[in-house]
Protein backbone atom coordinates (compact mmCIF):
# COMPACT_ATOMS: atom_id res chain seq x y z
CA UNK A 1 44.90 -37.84 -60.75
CA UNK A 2 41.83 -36.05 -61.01
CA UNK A 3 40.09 -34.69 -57.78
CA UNK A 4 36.38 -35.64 -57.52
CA UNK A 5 34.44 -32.73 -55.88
CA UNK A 6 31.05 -33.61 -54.43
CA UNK A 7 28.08 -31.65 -55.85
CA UNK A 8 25.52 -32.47 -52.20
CA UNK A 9 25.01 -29.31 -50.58
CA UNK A 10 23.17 -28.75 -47.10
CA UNK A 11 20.60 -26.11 -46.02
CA UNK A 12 21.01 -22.65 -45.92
CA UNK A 13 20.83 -20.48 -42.45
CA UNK A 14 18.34 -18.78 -44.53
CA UNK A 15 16.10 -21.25 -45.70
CA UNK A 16 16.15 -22.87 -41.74
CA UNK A 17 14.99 -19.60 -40.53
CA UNK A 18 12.13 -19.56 -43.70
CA UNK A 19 10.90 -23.09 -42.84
CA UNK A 20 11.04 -22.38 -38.95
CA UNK A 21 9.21 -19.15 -39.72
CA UNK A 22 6.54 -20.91 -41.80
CA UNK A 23 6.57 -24.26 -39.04
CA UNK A 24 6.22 -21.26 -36.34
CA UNK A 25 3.61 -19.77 -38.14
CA UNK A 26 1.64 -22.56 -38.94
CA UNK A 27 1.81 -23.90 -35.78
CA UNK A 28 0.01 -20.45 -34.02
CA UNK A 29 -2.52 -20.95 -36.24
CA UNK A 30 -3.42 -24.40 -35.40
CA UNK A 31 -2.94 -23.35 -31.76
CA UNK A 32 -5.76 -20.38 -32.29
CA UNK A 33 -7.63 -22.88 -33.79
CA UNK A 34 -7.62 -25.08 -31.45
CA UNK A 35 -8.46 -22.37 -28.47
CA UNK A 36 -11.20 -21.08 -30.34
CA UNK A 37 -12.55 -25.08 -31.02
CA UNK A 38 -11.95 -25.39 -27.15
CA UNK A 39 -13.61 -22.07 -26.21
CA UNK A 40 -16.50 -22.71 -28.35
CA UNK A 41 -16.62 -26.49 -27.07
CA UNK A 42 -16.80 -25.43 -23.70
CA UNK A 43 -19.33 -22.40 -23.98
CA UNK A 44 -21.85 -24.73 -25.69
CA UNK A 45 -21.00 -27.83 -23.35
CA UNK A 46 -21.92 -25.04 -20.22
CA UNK A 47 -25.12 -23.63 -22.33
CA UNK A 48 -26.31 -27.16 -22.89
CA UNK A 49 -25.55 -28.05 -19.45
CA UNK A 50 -27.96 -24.97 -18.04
CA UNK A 51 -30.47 -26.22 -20.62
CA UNK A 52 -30.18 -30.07 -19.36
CA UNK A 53 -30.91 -29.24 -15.54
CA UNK A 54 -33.21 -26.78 -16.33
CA UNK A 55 -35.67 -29.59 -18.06
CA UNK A 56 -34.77 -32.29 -14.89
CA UNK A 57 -35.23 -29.53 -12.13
CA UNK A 58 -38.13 -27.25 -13.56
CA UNK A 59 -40.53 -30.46 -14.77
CA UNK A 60 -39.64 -31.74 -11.00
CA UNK A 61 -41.59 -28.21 -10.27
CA UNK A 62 -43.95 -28.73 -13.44
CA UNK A 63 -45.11 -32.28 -11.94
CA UNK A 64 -45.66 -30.98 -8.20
CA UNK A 65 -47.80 -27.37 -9.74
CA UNK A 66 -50.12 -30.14 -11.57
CA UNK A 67 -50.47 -33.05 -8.26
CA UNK A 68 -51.43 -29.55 -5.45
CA UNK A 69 -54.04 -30.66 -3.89
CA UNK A 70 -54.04 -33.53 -4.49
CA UNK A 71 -55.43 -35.82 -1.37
CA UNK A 72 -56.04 -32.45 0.30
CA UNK A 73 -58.71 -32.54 2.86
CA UNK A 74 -61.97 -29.78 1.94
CA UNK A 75 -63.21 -29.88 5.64
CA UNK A 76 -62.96 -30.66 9.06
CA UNK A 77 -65.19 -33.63 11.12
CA UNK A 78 -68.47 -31.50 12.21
CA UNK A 79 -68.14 -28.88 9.15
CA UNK A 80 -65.76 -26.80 11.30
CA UNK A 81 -63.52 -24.30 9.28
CA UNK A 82 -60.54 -25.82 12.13
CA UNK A 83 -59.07 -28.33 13.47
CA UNK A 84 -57.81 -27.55 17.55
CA UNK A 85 -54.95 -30.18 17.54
CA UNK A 86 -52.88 -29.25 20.78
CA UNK A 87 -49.56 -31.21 19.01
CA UNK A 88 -50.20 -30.55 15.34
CA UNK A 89 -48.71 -27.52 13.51
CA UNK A 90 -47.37 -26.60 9.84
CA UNK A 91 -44.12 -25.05 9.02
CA UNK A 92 -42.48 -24.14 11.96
CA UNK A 93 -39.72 -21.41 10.61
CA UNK A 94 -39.84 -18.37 8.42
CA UNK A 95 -40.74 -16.92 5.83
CA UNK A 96 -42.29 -20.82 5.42
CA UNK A 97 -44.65 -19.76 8.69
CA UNK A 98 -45.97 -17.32 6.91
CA UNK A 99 -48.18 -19.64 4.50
CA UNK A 100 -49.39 -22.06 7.06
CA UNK A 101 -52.96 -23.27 7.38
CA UNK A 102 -53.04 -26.24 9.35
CA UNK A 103 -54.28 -26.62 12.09
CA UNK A 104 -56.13 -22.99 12.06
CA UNK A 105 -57.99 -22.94 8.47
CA UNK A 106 -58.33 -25.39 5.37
CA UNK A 107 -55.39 -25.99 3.45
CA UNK A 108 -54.83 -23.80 0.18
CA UNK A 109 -53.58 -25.99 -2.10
CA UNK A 110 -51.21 -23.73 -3.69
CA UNK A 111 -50.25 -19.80 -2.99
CA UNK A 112 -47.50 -17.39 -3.46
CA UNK A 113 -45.45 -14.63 -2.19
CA UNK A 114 -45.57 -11.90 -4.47
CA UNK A 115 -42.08 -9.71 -5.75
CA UNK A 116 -40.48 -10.74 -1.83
CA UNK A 117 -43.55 -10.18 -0.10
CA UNK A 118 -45.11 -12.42 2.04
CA UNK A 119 -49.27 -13.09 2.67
CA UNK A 120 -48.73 -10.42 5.47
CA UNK A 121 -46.68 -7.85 3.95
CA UNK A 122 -43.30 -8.83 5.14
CA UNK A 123 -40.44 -9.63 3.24
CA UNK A 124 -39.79 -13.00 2.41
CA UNK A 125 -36.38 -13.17 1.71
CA UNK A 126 -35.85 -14.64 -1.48
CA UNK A 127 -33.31 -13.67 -4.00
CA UNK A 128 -33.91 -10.37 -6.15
CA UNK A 129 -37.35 -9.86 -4.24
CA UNK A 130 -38.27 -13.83 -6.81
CA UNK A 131 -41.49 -15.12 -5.70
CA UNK A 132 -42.01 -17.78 -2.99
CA UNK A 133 -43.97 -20.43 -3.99
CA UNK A 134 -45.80 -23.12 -2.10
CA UNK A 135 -47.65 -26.20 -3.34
CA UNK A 136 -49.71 -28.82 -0.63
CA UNK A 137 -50.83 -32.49 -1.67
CA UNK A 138 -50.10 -35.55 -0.06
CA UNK A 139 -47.52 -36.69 -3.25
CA UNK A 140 -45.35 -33.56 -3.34
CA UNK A 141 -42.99 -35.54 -1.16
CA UNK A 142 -40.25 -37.76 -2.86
CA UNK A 143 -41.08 -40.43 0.26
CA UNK A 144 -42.00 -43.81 -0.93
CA UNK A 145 -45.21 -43.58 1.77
CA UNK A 146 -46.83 -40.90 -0.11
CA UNK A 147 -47.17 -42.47 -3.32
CA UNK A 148 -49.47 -45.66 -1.52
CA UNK A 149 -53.10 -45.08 -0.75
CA UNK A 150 -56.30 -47.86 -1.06
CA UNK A 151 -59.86 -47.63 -0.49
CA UNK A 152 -62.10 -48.48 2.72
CA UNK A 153 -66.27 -49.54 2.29
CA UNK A 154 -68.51 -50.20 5.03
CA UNK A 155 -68.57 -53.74 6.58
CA UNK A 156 -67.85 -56.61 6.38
CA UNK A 157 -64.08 -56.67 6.48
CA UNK A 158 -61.70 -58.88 5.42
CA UNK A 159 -58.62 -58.91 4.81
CA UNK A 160 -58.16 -61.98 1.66
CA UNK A 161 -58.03 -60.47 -1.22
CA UNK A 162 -58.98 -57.85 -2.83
CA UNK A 163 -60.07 -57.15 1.28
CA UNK A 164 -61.13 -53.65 2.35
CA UNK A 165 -59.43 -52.06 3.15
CA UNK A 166 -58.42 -52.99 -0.46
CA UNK A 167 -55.33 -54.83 -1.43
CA UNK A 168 -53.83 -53.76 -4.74
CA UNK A 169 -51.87 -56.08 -7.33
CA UNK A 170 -48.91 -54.26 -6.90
CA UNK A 171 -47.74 -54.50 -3.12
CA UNK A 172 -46.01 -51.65 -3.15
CA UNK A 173 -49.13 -49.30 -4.37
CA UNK A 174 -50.88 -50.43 -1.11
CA UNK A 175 -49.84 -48.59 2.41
CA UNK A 176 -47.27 -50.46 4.32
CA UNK A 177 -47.17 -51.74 7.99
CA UNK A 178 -45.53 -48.44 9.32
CA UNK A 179 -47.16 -45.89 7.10
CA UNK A 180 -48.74 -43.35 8.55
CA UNK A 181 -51.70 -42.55 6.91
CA UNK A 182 -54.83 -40.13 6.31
CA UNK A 183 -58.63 -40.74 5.50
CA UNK A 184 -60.73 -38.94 3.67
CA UNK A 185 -64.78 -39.53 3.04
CA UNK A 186 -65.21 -39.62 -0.48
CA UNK A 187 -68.89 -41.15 -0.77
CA UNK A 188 -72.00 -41.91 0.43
CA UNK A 189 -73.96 -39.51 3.66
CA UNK A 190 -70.05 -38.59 4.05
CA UNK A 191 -69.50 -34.79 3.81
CA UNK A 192 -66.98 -35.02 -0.07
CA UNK A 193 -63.07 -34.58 0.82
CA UNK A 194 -63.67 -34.62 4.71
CA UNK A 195 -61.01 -35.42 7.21
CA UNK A 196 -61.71 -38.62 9.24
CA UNK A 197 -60.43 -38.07 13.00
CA UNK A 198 -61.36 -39.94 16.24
CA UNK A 199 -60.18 -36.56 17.74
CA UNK A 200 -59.62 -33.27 17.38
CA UNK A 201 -57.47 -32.84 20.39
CA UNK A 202 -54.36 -34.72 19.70
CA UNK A 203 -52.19 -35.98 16.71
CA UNK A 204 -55.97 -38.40 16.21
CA UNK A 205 -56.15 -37.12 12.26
CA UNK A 206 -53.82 -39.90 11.28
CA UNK A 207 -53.03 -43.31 11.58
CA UNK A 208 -50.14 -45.77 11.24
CA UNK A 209 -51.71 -48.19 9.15
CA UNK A 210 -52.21 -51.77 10.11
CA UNK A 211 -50.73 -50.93 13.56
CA UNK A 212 -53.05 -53.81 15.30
CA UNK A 213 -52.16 -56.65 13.07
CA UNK A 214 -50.23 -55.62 9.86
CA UNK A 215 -53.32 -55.84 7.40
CA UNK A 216 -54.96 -52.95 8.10
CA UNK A 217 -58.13 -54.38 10.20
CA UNK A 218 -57.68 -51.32 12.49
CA UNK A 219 -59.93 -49.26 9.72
CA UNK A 220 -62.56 -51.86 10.77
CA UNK A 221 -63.18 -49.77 14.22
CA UNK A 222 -65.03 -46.75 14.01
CA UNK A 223 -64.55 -43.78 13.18
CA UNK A 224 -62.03 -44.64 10.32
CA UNK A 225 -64.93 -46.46 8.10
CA UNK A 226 -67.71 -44.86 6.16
CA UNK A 227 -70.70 -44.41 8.01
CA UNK A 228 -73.40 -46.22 5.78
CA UNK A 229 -73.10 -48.81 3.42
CA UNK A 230 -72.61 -46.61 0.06
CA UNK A 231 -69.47 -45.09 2.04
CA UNK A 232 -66.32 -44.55 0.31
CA UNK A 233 -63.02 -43.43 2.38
CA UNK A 234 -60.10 -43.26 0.82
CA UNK A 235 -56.51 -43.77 2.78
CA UNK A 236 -53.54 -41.89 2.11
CA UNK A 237 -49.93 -42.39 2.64
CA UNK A 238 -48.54 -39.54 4.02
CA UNK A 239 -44.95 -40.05 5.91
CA UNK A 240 -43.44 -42.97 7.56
CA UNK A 241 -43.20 -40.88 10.63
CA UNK A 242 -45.94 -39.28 12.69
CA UNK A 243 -47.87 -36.54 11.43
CA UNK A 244 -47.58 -33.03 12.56
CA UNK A 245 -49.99 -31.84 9.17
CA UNK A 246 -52.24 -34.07 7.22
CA UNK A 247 -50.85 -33.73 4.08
CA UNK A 248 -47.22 -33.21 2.62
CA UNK A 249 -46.02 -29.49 1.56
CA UNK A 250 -43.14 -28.37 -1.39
CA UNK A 251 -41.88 -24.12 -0.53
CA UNK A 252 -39.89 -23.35 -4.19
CA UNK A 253 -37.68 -20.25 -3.47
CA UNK A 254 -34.61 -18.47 -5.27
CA UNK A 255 -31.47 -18.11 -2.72
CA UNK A 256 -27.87 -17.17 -2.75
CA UNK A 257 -25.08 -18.56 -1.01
CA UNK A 258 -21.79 -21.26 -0.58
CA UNK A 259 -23.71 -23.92 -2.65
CA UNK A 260 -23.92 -21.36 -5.57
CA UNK A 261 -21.71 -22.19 -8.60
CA UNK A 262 -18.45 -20.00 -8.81
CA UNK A 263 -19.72 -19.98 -12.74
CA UNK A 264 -22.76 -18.36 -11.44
CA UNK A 265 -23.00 -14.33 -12.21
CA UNK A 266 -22.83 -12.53 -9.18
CA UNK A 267 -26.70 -11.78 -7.90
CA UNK A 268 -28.00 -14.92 -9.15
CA UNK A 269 -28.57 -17.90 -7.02
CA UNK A 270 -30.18 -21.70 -6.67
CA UNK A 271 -33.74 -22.35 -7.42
CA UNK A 272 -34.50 -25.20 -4.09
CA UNK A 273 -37.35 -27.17 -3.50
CA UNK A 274 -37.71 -27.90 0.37
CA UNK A 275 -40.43 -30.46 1.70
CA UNK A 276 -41.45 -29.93 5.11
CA UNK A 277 -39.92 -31.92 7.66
CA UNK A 278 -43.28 -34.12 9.55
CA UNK A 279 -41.34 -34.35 12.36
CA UNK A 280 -40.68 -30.53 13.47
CA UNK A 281 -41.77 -28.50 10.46
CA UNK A 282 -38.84 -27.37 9.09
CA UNK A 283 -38.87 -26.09 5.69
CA UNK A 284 -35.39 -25.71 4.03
CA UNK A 285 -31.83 -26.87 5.14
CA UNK A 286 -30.65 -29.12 5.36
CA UNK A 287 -33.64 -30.58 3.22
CA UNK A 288 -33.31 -28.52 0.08
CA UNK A 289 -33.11 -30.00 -2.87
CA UNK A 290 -31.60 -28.22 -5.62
CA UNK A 291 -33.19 -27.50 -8.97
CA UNK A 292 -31.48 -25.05 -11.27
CA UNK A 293 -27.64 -23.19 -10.95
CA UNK A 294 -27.63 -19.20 -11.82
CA UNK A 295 -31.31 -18.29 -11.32
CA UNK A 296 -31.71 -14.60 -11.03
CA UNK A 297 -35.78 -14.28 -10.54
CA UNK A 298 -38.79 -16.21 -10.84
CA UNK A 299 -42.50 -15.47 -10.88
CA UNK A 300 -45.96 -16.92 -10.66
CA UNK A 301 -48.62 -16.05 -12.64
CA UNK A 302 -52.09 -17.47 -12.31
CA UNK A 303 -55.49 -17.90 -14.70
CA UNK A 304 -58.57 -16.96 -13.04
CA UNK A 305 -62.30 -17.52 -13.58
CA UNK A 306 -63.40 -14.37 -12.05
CA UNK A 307 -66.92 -14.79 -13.30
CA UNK A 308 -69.68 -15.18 -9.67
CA UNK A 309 -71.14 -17.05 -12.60
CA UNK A 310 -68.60 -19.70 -12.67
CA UNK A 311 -68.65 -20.23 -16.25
CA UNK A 312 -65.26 -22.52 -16.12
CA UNK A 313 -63.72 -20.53 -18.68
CA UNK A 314 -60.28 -18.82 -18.00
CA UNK A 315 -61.07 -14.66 -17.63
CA UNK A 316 -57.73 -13.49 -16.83
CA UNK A 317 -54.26 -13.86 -15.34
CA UNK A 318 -52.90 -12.70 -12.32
CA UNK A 319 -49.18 -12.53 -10.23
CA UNK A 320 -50.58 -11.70 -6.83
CA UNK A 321 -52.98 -14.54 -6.20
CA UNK A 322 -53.71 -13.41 -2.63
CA UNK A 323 -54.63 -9.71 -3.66
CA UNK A 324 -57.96 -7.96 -3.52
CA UNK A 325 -57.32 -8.01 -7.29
CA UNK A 326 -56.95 -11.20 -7.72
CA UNK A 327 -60.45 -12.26 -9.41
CA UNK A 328 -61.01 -14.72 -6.59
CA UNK A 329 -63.30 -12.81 -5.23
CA UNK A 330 -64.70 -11.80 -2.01
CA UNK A 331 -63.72 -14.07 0.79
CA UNK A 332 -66.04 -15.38 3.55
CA UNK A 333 -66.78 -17.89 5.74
CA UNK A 334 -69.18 -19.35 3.40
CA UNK A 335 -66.11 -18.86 0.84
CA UNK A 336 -62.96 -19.34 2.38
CA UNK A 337 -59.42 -18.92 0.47
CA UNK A 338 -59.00 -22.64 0.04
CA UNK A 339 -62.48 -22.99 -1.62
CA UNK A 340 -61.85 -20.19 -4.02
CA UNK A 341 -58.52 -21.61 -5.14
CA UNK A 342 -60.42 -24.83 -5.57
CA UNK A 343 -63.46 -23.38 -8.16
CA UNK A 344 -61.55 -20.83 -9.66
CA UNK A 345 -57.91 -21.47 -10.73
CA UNK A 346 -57.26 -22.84 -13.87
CA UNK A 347 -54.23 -22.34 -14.46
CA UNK A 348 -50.69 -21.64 -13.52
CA UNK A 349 -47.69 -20.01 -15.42
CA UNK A 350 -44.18 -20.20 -14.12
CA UNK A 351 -41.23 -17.89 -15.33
CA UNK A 352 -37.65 -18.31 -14.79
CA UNK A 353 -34.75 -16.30 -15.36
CA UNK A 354 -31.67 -17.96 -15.54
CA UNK A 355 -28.08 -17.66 -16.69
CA UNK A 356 -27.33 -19.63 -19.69
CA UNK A 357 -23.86 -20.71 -20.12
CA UNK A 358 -20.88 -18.92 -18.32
CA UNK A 359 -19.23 -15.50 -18.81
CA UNK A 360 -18.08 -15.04 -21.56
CA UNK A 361 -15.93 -11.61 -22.67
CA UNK A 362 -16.77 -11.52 -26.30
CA UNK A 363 -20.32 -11.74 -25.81
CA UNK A 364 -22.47 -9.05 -25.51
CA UNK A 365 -26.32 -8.91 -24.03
CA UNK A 366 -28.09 -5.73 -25.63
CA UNK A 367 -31.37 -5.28 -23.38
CA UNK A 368 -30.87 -3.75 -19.93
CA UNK A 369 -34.40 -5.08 -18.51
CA UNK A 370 -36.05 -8.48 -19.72
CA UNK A 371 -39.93 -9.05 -18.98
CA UNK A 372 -40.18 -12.12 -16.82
CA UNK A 373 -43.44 -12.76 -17.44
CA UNK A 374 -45.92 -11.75 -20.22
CA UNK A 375 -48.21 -8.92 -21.31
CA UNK A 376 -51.37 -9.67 -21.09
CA UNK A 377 -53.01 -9.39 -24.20
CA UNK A 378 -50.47 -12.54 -25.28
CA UNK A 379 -51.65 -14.72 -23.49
CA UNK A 380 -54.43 -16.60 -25.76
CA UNK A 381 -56.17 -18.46 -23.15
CA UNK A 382 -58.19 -15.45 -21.58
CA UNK A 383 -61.07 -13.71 -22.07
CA UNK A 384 -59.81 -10.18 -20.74
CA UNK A 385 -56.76 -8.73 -22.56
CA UNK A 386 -55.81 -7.00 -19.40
CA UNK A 387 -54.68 -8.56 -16.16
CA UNK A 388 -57.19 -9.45 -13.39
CA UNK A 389 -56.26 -5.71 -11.70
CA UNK A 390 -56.43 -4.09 -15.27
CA UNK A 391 -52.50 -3.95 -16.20
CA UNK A 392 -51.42 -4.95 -19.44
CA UNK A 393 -48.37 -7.32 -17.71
CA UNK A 394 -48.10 -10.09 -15.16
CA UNK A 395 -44.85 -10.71 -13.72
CA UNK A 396 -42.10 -8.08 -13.72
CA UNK A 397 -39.45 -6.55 -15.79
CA UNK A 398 -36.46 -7.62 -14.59
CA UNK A 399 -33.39 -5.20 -13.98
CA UNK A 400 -30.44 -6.60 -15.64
CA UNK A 401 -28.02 -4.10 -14.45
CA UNK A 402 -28.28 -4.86 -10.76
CA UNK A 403 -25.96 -7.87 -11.81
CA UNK A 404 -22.45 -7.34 -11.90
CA UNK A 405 -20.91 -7.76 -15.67
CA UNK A 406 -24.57 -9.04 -16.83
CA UNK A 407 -23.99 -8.09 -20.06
CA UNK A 408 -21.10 -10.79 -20.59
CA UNK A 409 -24.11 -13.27 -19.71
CA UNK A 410 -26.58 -15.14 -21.81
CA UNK A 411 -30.09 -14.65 -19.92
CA UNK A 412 -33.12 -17.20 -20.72
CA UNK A 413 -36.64 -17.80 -19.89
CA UNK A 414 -37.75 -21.09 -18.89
CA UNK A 415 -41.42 -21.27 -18.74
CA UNK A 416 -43.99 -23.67 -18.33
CA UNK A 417 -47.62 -23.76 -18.28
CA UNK A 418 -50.00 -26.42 -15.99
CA UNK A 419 -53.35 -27.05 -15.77
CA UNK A 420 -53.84 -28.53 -11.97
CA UNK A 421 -55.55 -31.39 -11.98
CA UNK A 422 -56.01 -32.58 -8.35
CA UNK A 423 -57.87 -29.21 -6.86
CA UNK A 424 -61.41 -29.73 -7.79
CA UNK A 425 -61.20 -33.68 -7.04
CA UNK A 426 -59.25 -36.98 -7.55
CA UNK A 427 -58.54 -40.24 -6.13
């Protein structure tokens, strides 16, 4: 009998250690793939986070540099230059104190702190020395109140519609029962952008609006109407609280601290917008709001007309808006700083420096400084080529090496250009 002898053979040890070598192999490639896909997913995700809040947060800013003053008073009843309220009072902490008007001078619709400085020469505070911005105009506030306003004519009043005070179609654009509101003469013998007050003594400069019977017939007692038939007053919503200012206020400022990202380079902070509290005039926490993660500096540059002539056109730029250099001009009492502001800005130019992304070890930044601002013969829109004070810059340059490990970083520019259009007159 024959023996049958089976030809099937099995694997070799050495072919199992080839095809484990190759599956090995294979498998550390897929692996860096995969990293690098992840690494690269999560760069970009962190880079197009940055650029996400930095559209919401800076056109927040963008919105508020376009509405100063808007609803902002121009004078005081009886042409005085202030207003001797025992109770009222404007920010009521520093370095906010530092750019208060109320109730000692007309509000300055908008002003900055330049490089850390404050108006007076001390330092503000802020992050890197950034500038300290501040922006007054009855809608800079996010409260529901100071988006309402209506109009007020001479007698007779009624209160059917479309009733003067007027009524609106929407409900909700017309001041509510416990609004507390402002007037302002608009028309008519009226002195233009005047503040309507029974008194200069007390908290009289405002209102709560329909306080005798909910439909605002209170305006119907002097002095709160116009004073002759072509009269126009216009009412403001302010706050649903009393009124320490007549008018709402937004301080923009660059800070450091436990709310910064851990993502954040070292020596950068939060860009915060802080509306001042009616109640005690507190600017800043608890009220912050946060705009923009890993900010390292921001400035404010400003277009001047500083023609006596008052041609309208834009002559040249300047960072230091409350300078001798500034192109504003002497300042007077026939000329005060809030007047100025008024006929001769035109424009406004904010810069922001701000990490992009996270750290990341295989990148490498090559500059050492970065301009945070512009030189001046770039920017178009002037007549001059130099600044207002003659340099060839606004802004700063910006030391990147005072940042730890800053050149792991990706560093961008956000900047924005506005045109206010509330200072020379609105609704």
């Amino acid at each position: 009998m024959k023996q049958i002898i089976s030809q099937d053979k099995g694997f070799t040890l050495i072919e199992l250690l080839v095809a484990m070598a190759v599956f090995v192999l294979s498998l550390i490639l897929i692996s860096n793939f995969l990293v690098d896909q992840l690494t690269f997913f999560k760069r970009h995700s962190r880079i197009q986070e940055s650029n996400i809040e930095g559209i919401i947060g800076l056109e927040l800013l963008r919105t508020d540099v376009q509405s100063a003053g808007y609803g902002l008073l121009w004078s005081y009843p009886g042409g005085a230059t202030n207003f001797n309220c025992a109770a009222c009072g404007e920010a009521s902490n520093s370095p906010a104190s530092k750019y208060n008007d109320f109730p000692g001078n007309v509000p300055r619709a908008i002003l900055s702190g330049n490089d850390g400085k404050n108006p007076d020469g001390t330092a503000s505070g802020t992050l890197n020395n950034s500038d300290y911005l501040v922006i007054k105009g009855i809608n800079v506030s996010a409260s529901a109140t100071a988006s309402r306003w209506t109009i007020l004519q001479a007698p007779p009043f009624v209160t059917t519609a479309p009733g003067n005070p007027r009524i609106w179609t929407t409900i909700d654009d017309t001041p509510q029962i416990t609004d507390r509101v402002v007037v302002l003469s608009f028309a008519g013998s009226d002195v233009a952008r005047q503040l309507v007050a029974p008194s200069a003594t007390t908290t009289g400069f405002f209102v709560q609006y329909g306080a005798t019977n909910g439909s605002g017939v209170a305006y119907a007692n002097s002095p709160w109407a116009p004073t002759d038939v072509s009269g126009l007053n216009i009412v403001y919503g302010v706050d649903s609280q009393d009124l320490t200012i007549p008018f709402n206020r937004a301080d923009y400022y660059v800070k450091s601290g436990s709310a910064t990202p851990s993502t954040c380079a070292l020596g950068t902070g939060v860009l915060y917008k802080a509306v001042l509290r009616q109640s005690d005039g507190n600017v800043g926490s608890p009220d912050e709001l946060p705009l923009l993660d890993c900010v390292a500096d921001m400035q404010v540059v400003y277009g001047i007309d500083n023609l006596s002539s008052q041609g309208g056109k834009l002559q040249c730029y300047t960072d230091d808006l409350l300078s001798s250099t500034s192109g504003l001009g002497s300042l007077d009492t026939a000329n005060p700083m809030a007047q100025r502001i008024r006929e001769r800005l035109k424009e406004v130019r904010v810069y922001i420096l701000a990490q992009e992304g996270q750290f990341d070890r295989s990148f490498k930044y090559s500059a050492s400084s970065i301009l945070v601002g512009d030189l001046a013969a770039n920017l178009k829109g002037a007549v001059q080529t130099t600044s207002c004070s003659g340099t060839t810059s606004v802004g700063r340059n910006f030391d990147l090496t005072a940042i730890p490990n800053w050149q792991n970083y990706r560093w961008k520019i956000y900047t924005f250009t506005v045109t206010p259009m509330n200072l020379r007159g609105d609704k």
